[in-house]
PDB file of N, CA and C in Angstrom:
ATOM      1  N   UNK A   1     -15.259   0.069 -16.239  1.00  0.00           N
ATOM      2  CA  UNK A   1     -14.484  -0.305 -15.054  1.00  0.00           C
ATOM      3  C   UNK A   1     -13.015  -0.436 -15.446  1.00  0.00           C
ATOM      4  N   UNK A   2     -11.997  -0.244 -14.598  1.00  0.00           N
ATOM      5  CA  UNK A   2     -10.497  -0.170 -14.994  1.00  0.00           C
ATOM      6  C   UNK A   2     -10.008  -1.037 -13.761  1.00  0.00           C
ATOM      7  N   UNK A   3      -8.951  -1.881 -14.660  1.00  0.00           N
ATOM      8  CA  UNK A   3      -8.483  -2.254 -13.831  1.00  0.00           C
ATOM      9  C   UNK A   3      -7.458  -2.086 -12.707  1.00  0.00           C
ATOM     10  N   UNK A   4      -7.512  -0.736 -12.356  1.00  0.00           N
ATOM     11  CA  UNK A   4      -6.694  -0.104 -11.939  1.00  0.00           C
ATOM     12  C   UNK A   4      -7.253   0.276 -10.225  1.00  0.00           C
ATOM     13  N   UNK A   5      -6.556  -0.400  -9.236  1.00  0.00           N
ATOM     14  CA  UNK A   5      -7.047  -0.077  -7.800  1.00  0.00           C
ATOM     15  C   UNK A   5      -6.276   0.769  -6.960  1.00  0.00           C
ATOM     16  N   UNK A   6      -6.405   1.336  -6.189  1.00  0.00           N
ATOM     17  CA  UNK A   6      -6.388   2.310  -5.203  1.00  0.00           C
ATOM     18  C   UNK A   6      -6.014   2.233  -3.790  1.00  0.00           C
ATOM     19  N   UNK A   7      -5.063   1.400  -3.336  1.00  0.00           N
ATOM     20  CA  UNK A   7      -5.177   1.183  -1.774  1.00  0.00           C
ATOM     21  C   UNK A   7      -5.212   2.664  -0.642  1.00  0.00           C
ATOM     22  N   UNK A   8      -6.292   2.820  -0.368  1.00  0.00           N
ATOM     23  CA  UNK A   8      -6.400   4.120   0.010  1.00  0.00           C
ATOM     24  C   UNK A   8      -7.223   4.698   1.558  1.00  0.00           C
ATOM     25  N   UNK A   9      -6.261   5.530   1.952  1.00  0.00           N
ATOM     26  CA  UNK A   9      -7.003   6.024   3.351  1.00  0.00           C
ATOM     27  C   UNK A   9      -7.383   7.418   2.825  1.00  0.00           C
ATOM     28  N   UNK A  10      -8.527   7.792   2.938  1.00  0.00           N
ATOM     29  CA  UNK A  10      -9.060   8.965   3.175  1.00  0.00           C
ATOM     30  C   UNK A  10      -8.360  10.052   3.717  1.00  0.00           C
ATOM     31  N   UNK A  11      -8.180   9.787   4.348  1.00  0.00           N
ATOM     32  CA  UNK A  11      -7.400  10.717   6.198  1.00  0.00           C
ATOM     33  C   UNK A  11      -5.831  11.138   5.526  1.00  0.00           C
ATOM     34  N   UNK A  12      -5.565  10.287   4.479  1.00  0.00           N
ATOM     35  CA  UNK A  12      -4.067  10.806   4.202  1.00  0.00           C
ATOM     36  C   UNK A  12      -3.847  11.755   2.946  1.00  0.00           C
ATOM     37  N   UNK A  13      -3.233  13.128   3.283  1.00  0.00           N
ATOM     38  CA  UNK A  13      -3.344  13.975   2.008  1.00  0.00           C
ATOM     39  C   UNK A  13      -2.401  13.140   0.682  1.00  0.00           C
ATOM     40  N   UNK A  14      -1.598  12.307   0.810  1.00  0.00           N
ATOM     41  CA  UNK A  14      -0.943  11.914  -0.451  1.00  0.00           C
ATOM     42  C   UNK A  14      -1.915  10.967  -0.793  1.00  0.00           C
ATOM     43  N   UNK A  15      -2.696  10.355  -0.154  1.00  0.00           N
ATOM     44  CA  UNK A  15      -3.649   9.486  -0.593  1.00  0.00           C
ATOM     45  C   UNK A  15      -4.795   9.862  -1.401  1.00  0.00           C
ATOM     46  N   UNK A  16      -5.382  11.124  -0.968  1.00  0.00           N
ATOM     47  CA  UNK A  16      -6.314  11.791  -1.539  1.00  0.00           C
ATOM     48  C   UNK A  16      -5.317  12.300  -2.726  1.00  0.00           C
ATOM     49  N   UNK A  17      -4.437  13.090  -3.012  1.00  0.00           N
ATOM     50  CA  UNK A  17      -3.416  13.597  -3.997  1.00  0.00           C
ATOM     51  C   UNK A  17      -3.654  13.137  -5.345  1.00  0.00           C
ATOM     52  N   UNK A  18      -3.165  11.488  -4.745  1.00  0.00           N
ATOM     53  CA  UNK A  18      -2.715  10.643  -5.610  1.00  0.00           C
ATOM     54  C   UNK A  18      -3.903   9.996  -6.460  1.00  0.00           C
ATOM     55  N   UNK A  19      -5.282   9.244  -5.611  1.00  0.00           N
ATOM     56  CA  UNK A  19      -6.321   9.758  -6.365  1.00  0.00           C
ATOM     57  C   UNK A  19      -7.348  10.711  -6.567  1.00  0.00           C
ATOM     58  N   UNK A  20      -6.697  12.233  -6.730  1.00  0.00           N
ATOM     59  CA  UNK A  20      -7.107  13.120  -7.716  1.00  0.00           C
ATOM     60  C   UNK A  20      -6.398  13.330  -8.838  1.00  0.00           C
ATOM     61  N   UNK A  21      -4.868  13.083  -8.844  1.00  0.00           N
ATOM     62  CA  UNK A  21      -4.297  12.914  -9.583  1.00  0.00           C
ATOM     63  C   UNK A  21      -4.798  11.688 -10.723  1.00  0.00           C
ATOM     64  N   UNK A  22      -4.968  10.428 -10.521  1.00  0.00           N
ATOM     65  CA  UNK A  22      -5.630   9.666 -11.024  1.00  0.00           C
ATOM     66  C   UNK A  22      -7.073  10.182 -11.769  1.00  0.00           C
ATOM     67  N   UNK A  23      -7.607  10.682 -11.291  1.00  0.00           N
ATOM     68  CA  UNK A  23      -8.891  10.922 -11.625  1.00  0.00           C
ATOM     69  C   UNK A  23      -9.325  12.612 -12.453  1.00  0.00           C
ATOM     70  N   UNK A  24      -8.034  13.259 -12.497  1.00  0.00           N
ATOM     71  CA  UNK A  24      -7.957  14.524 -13.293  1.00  0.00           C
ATOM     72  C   UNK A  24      -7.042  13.575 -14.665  1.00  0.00           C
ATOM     73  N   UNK A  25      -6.653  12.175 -14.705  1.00  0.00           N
ATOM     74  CA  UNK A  25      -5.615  11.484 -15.639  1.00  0.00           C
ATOM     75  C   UNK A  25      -7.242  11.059 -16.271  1.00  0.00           C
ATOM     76  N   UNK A  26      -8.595  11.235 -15.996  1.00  0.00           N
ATOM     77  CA  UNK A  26      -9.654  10.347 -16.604  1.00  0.00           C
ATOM     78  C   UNK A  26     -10.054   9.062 -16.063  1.00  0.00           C
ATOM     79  N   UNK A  27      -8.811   8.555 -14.699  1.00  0.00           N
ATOM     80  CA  UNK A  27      -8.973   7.360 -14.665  1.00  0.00           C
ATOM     81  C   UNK A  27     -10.317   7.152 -12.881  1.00  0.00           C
ATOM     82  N   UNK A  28     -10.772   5.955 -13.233  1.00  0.00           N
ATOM     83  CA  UNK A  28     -11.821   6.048 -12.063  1.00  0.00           C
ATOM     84  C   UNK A  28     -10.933   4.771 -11.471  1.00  0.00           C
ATOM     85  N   UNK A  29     -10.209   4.486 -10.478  1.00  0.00           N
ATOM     86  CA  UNK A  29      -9.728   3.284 -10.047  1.00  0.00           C
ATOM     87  C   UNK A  29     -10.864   2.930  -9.273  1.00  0.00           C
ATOM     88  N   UNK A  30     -11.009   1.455  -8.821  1.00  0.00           N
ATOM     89  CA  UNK A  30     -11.287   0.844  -8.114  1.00  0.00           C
ATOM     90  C   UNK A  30     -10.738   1.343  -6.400  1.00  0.00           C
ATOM     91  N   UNK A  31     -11.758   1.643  -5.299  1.00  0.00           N
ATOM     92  CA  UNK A  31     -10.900   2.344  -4.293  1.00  0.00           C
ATOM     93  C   UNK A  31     -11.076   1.193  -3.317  1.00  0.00           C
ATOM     94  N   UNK A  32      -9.857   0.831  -2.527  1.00  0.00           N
ATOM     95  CA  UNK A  32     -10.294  -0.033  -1.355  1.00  0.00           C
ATOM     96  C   UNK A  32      -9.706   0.681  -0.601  1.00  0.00           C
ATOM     97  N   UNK A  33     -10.811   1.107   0.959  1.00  0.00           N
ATOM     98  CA  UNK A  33     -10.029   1.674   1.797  1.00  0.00           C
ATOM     99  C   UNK A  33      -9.502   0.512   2.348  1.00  0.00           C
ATOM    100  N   UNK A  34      -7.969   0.489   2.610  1.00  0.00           N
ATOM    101  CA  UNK A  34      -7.098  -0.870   3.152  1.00  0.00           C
ATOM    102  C   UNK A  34      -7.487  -0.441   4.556  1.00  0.00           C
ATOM    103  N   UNK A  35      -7.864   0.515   5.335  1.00  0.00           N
ATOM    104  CA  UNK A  35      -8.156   0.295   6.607  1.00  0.00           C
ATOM    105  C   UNK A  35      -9.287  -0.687   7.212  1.00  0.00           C
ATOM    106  N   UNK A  36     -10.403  -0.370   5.874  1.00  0.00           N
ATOM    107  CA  UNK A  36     -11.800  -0.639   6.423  1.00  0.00           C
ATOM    108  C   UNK A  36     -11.213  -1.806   5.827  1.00  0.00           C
ATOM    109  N   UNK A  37     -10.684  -2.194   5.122  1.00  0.00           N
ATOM    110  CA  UNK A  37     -10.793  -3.656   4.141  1.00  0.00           C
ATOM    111  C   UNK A  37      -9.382  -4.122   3.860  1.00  0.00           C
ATOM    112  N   UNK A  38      -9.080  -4.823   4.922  1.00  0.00           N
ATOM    113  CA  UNK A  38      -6.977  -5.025   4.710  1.00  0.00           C
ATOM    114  C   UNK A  38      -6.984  -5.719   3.627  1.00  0.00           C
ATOM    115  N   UNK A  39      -6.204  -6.241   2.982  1.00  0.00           N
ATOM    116  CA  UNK A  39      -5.618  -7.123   1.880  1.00  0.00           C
ATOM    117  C   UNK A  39      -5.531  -8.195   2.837  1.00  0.00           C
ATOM    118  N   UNK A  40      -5.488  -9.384   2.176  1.00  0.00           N
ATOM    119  CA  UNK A  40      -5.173 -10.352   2.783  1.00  0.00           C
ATOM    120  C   UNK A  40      -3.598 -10.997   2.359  1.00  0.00           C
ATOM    121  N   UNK A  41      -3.174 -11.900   3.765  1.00  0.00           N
ATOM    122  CA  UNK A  41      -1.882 -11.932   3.191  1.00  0.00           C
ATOM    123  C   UNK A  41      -1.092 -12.321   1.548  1.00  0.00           C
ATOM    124  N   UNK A  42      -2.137 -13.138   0.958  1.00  0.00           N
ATOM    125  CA  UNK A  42      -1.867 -13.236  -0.310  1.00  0.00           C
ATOM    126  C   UNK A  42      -1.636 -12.084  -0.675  1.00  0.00           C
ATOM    127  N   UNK A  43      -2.992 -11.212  -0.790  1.00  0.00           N
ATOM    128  CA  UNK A  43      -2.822 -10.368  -1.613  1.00  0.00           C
ATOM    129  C   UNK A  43      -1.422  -9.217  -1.366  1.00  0.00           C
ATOM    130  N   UNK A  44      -1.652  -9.155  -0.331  1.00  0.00           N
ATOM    131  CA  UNK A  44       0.111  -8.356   0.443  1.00  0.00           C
ATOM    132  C   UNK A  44       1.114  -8.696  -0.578  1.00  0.00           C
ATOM    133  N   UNK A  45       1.099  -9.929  -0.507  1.00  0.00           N
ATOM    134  CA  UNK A  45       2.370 -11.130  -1.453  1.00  0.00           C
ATOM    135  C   UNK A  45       2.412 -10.376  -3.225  1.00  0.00           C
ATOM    136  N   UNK A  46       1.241 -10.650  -3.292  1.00  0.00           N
ATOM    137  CA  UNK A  46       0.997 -10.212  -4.320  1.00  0.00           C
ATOM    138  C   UNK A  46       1.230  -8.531  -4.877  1.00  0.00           C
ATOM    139  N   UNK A  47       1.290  -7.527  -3.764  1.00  0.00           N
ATOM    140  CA  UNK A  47       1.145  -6.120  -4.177  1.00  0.00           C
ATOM    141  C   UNK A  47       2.980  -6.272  -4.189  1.00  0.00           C
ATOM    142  N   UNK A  48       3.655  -7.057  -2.950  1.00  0.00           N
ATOM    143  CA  UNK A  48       4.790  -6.924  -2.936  1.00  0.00           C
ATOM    144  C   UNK A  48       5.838  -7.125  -3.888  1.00  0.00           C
ATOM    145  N   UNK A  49       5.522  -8.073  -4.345  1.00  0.00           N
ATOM    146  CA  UNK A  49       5.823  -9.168  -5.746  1.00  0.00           C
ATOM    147  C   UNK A  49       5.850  -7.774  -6.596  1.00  0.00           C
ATOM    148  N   UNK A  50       4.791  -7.050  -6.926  1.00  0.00           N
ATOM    149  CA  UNK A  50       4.662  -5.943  -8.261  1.00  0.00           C
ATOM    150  C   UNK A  50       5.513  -4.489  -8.108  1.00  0.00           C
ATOM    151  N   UNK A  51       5.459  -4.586  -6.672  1.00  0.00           N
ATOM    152  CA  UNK A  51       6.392  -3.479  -6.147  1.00  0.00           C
ATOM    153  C   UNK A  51       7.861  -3.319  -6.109  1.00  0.00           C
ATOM    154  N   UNK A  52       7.970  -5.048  -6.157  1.00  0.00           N
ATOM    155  CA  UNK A  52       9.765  -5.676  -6.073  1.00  0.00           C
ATOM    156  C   UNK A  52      10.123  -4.801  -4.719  1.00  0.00           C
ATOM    157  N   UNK A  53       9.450  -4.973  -3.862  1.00  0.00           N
ATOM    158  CA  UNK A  53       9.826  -4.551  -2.369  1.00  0.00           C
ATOM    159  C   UNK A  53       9.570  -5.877  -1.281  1.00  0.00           C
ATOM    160  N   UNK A  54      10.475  -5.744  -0.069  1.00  0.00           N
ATOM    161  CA  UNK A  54       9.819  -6.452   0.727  1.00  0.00           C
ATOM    162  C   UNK A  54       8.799  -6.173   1.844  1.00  0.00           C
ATOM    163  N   UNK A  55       8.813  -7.574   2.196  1.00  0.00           N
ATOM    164  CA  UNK A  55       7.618  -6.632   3.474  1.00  0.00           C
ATOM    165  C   UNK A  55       8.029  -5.321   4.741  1.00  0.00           C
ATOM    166  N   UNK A  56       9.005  -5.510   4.833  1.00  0.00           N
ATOM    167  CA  UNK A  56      10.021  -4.828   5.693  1.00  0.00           C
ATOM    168  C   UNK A  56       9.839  -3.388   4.948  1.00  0.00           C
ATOM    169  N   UNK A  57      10.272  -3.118   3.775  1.00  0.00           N
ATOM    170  CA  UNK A  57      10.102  -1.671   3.100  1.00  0.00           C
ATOM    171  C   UNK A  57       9.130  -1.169   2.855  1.00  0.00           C
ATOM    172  N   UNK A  58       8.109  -2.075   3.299  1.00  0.00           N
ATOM    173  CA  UNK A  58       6.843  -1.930   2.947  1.00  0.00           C
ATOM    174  C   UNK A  58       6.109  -0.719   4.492  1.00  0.00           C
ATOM    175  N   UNK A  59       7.280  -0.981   5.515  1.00  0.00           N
ATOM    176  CA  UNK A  59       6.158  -1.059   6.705  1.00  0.00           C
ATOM    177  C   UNK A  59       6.361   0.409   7.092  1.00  0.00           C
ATOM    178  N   UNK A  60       4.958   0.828   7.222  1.00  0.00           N
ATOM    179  CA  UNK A  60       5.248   2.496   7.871  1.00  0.00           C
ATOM    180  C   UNK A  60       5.470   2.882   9.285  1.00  0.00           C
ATOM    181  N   UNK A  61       7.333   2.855   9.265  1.00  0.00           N
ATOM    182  CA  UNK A  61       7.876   2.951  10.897  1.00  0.00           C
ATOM    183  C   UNK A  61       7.533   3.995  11.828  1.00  0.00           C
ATOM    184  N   UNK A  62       6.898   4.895  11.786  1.00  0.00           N
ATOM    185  CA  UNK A  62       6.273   6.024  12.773  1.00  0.00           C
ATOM    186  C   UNK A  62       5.235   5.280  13.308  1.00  0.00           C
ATOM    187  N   UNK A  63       4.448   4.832  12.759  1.00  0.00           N
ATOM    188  CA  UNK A  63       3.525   3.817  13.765  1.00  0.00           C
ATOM    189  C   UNK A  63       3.304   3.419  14.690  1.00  0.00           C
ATOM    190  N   UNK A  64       2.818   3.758  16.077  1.00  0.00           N
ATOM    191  CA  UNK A  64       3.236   3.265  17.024  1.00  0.00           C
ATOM    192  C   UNK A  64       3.049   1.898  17.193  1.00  0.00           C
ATOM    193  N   UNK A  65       2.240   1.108  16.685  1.00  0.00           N
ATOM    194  CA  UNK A  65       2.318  -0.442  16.578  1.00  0.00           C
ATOM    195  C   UNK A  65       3.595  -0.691  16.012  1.00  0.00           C
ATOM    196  N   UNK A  66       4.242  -0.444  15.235  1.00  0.00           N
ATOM    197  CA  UNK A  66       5.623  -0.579  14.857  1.00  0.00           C
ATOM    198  C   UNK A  66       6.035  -0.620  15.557  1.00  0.00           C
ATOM    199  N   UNK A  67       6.746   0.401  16.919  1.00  0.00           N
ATOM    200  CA  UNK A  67       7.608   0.347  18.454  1.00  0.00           C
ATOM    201  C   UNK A  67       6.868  -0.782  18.765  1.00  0.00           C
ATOM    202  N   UNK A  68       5.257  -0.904  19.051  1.00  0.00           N
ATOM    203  CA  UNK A  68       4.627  -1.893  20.240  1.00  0.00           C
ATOM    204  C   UNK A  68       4.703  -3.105  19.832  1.00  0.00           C
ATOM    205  N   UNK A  69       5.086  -3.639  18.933  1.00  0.00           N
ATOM    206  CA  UNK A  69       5.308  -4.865  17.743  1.00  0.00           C
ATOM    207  C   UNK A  69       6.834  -5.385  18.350  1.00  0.00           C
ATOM    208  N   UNK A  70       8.076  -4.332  17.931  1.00  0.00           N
ATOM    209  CA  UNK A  70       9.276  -4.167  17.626  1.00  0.00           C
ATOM    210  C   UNK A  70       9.388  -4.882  16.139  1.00  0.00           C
ATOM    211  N   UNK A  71       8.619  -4.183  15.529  1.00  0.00           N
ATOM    212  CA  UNK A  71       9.053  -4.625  14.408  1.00  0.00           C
ATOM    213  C   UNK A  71      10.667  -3.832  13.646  1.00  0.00           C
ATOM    214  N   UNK A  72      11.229  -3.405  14.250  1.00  0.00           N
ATOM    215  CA  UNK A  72      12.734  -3.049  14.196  1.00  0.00           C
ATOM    216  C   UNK A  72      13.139  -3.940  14.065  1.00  0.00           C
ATOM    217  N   UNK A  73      12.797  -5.391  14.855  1.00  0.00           N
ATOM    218  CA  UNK A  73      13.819  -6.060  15.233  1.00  0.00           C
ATOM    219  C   UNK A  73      13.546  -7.157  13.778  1.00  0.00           C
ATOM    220  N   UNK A  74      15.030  -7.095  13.099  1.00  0.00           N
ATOM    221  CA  UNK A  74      15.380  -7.942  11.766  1.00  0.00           C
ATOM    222  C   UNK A  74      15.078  -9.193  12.104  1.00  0.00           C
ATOM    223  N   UNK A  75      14.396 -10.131  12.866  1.00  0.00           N
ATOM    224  CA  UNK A  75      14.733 -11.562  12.977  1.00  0.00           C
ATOM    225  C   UNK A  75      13.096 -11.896  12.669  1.00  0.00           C
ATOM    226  N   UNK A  76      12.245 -11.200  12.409  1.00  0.00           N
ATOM    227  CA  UNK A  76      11.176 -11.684  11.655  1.00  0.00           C
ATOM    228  C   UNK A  76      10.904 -11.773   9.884  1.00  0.00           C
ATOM    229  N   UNK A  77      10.924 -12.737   9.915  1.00  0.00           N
ATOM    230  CA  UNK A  77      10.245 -13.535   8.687  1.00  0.00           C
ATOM    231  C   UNK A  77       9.498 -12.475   7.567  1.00  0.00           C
ATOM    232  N   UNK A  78       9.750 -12.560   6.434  1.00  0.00           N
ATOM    233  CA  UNK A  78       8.838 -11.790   5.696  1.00  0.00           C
ATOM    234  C   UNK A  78       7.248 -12.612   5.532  1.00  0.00           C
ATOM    235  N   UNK A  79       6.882 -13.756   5.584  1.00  0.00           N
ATOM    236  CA  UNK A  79       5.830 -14.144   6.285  1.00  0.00           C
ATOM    237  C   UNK A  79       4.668 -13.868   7.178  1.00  0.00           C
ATOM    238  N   UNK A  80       5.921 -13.383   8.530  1.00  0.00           N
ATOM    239  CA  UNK A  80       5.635 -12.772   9.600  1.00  0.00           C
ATOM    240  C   UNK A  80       5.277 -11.370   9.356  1.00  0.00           C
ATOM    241  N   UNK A  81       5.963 -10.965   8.791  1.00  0.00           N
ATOM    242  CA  UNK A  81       5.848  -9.096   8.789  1.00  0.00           C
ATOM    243  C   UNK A  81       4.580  -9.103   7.961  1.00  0.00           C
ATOM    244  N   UNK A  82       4.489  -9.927   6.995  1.00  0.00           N
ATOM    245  CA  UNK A  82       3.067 -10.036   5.825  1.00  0.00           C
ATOM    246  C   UNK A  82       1.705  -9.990   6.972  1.00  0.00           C
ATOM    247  N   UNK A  83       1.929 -11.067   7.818  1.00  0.00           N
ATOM    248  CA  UNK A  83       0.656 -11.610   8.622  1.00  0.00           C
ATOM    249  C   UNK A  83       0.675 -10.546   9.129  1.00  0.00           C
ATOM    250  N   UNK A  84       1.924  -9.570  10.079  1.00  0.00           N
ATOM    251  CA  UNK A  84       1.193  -8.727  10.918  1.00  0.00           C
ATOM    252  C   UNK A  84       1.088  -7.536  10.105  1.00  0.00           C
ATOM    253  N   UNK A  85       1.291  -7.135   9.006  1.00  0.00           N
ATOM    254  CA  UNK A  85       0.838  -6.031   7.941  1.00  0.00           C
ATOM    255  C   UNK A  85      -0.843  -6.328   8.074  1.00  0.00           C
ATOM    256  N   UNK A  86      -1.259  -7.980   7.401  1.00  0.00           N
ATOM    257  CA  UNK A  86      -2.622  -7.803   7.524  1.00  0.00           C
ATOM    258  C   UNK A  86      -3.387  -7.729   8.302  1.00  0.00           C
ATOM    259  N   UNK A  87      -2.332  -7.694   9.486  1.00  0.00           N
ATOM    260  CA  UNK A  87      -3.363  -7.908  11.011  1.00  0.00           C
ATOM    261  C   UNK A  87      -3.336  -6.693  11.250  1.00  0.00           C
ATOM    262  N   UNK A  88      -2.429  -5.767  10.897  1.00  0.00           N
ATOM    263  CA  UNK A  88      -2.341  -4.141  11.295  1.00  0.00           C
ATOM    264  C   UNK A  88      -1.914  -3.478  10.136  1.00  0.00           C
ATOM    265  N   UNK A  89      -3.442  -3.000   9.454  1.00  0.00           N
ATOM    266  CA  UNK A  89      -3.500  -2.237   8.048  1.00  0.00           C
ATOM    267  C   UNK A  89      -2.537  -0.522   7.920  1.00  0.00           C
ATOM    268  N   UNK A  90      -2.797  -0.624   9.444  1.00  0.00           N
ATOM    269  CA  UNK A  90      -2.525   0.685   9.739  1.00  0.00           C
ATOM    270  C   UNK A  90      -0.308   0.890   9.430  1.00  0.00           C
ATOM    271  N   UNK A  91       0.023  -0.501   9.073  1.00  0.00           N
ATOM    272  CA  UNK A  91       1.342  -0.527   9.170  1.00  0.00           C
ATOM    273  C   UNK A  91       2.008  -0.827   7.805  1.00  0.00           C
ATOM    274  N   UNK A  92       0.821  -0.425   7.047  1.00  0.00           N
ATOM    275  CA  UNK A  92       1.163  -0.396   5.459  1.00  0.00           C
ATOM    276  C   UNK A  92       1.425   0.732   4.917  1.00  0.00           C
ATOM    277  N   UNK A  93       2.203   1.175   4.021  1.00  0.00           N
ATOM    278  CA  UNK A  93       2.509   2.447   3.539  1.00  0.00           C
ATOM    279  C   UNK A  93       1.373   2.416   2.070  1.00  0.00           C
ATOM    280  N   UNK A  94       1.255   3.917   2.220  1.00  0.00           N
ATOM    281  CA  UNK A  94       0.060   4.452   1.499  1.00  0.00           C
ATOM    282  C   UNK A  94       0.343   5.560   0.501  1.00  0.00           C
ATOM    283  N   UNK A  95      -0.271   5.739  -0.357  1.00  0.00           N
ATOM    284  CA  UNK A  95      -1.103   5.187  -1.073  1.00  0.00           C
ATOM    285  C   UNK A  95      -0.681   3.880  -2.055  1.00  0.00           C
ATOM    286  N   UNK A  96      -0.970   2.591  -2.171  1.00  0.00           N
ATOM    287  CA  UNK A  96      -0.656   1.820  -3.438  1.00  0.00           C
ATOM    288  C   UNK A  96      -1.612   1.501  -4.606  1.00  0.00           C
ATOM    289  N   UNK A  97      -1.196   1.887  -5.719  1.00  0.00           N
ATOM    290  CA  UNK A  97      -1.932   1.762  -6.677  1.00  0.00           C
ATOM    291  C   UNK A  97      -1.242   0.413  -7.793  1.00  0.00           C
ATOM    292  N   UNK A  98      -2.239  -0.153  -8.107  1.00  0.00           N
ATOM    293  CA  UNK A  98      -2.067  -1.777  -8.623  1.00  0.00           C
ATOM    294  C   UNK A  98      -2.780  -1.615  -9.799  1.00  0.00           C
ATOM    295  N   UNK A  99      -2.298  -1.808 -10.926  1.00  0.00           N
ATOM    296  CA  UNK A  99      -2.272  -1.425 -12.405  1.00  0.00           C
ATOM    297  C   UNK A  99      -1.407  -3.122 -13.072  1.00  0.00           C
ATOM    298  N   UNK A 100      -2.479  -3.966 -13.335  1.00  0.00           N
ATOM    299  CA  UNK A 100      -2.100  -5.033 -13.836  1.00  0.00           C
ATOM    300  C   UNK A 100      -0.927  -5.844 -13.146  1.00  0.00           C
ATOM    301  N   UNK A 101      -0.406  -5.829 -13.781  1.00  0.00           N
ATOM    302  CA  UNK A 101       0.787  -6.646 -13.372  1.00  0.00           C
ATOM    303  C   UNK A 101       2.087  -5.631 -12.483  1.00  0.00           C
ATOM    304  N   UNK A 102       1.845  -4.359 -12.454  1.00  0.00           N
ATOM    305  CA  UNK A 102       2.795  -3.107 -12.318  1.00  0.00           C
ATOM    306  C   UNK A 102       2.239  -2.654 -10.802  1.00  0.00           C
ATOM    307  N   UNK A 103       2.584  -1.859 -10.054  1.00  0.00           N
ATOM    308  CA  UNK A 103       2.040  -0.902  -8.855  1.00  0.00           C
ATOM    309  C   UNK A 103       3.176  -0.537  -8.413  1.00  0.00           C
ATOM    310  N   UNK A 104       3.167   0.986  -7.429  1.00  0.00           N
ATOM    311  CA  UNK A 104       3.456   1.885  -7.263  1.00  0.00           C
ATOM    312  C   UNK A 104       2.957   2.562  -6.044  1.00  0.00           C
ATOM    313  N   UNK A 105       3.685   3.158  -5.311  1.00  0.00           N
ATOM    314  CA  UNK A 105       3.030   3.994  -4.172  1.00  0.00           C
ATOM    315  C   UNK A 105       3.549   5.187  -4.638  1.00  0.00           C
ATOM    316  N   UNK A 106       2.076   5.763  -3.965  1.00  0.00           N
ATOM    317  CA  UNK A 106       2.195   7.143  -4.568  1.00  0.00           C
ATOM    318  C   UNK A 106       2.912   8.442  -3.326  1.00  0.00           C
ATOM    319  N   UNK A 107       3.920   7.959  -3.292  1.00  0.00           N
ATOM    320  CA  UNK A 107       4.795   8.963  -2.595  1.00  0.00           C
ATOM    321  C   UNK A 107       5.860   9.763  -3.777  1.00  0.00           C
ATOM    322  N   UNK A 108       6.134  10.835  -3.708  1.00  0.00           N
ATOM    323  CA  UNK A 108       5.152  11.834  -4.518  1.00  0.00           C
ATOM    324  C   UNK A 108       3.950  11.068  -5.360  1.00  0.00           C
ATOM    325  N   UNK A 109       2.820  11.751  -5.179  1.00  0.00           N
ATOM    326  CA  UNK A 109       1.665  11.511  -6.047  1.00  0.00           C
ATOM    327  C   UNK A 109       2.156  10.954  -7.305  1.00  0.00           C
ATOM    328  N   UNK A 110       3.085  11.689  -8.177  1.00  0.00           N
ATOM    329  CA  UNK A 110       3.925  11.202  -9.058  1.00  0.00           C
ATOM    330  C   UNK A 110       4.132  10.165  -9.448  1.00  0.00           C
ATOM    331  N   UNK A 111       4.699   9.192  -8.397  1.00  0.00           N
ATOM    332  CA  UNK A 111       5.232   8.548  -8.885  1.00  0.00           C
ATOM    333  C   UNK A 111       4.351   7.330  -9.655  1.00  0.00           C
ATOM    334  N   UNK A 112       2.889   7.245  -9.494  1.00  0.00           N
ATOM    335  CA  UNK A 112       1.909   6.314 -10.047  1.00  0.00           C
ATOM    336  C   UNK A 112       1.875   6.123 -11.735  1.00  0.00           C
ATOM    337  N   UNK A 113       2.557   7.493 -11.973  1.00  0.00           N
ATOM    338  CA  UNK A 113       2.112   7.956 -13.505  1.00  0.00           C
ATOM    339  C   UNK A 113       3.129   7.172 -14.318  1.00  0.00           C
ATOM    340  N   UNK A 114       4.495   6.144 -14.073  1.00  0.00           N
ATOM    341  CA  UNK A 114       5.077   5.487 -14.394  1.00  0.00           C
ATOM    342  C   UNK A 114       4.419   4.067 -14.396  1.00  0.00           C
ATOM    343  N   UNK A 115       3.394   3.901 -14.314  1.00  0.00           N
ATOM    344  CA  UNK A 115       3.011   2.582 -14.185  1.00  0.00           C
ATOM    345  C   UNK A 115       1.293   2.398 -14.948  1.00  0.00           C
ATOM    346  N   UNK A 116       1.198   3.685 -15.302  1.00  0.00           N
ATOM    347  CA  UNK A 116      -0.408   4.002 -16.010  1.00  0.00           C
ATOM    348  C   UNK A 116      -0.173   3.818 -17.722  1.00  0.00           C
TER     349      UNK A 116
END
């Protein structure tokens, strides 16, 4: 087992990419689909913390819950943006891969391989 996890949607080609990429590297991560299985806000805290991002950079703005939210609007709380990340998985950017103390989204697939 590795301790190495996968926040991952199926449905998304950089997601799939990123672990095949992983998995042509030898490595078997741990996969959570974050749709079927959100993080909880800790853990959010926690991916954010390793990412040195906030919740705000975190959030994937094409979304239409994003417009139906307004999460545009700067006067929410990184708290806030955490809770409604875990309340709407669908407003997390994908793929993140969590490698100890380190993680990375794999936009280019690439970029994971700095943190393996």
């Amino acid at each position: 087992m590795t301790d190495i996890v996968i926040y991952h949607n199926p449905r998304c080609s950089k997601s799939r990419s990123t672990l095949t990429l992983l998995e042509d590297k030898g490595i078997k991560p741990t996969i959570i689909e974050y749709l079927k299985t959100p993080p909880t806000p800790e853990t959010l805290k926690s991916i954010l913390q390793k990412l040195d991002l906030t919740a705000f950079e975190l959030l994937r703005r094409n979304e239409a819950v994003y417009k139906e939210l307004d999460l545009a609007n700067k006067t929410l709380s990184e708290e806030q943006l955490i809770h409604i990340m875990a309340e709407n998985p669908k407003l997390i950017e994908r793929p993140i891969i969590v490698n100890g103390e380190k993680a990375a989204i794999g936009r280019p697939p690439e970029n994971v391989l700095k943190i393996l």
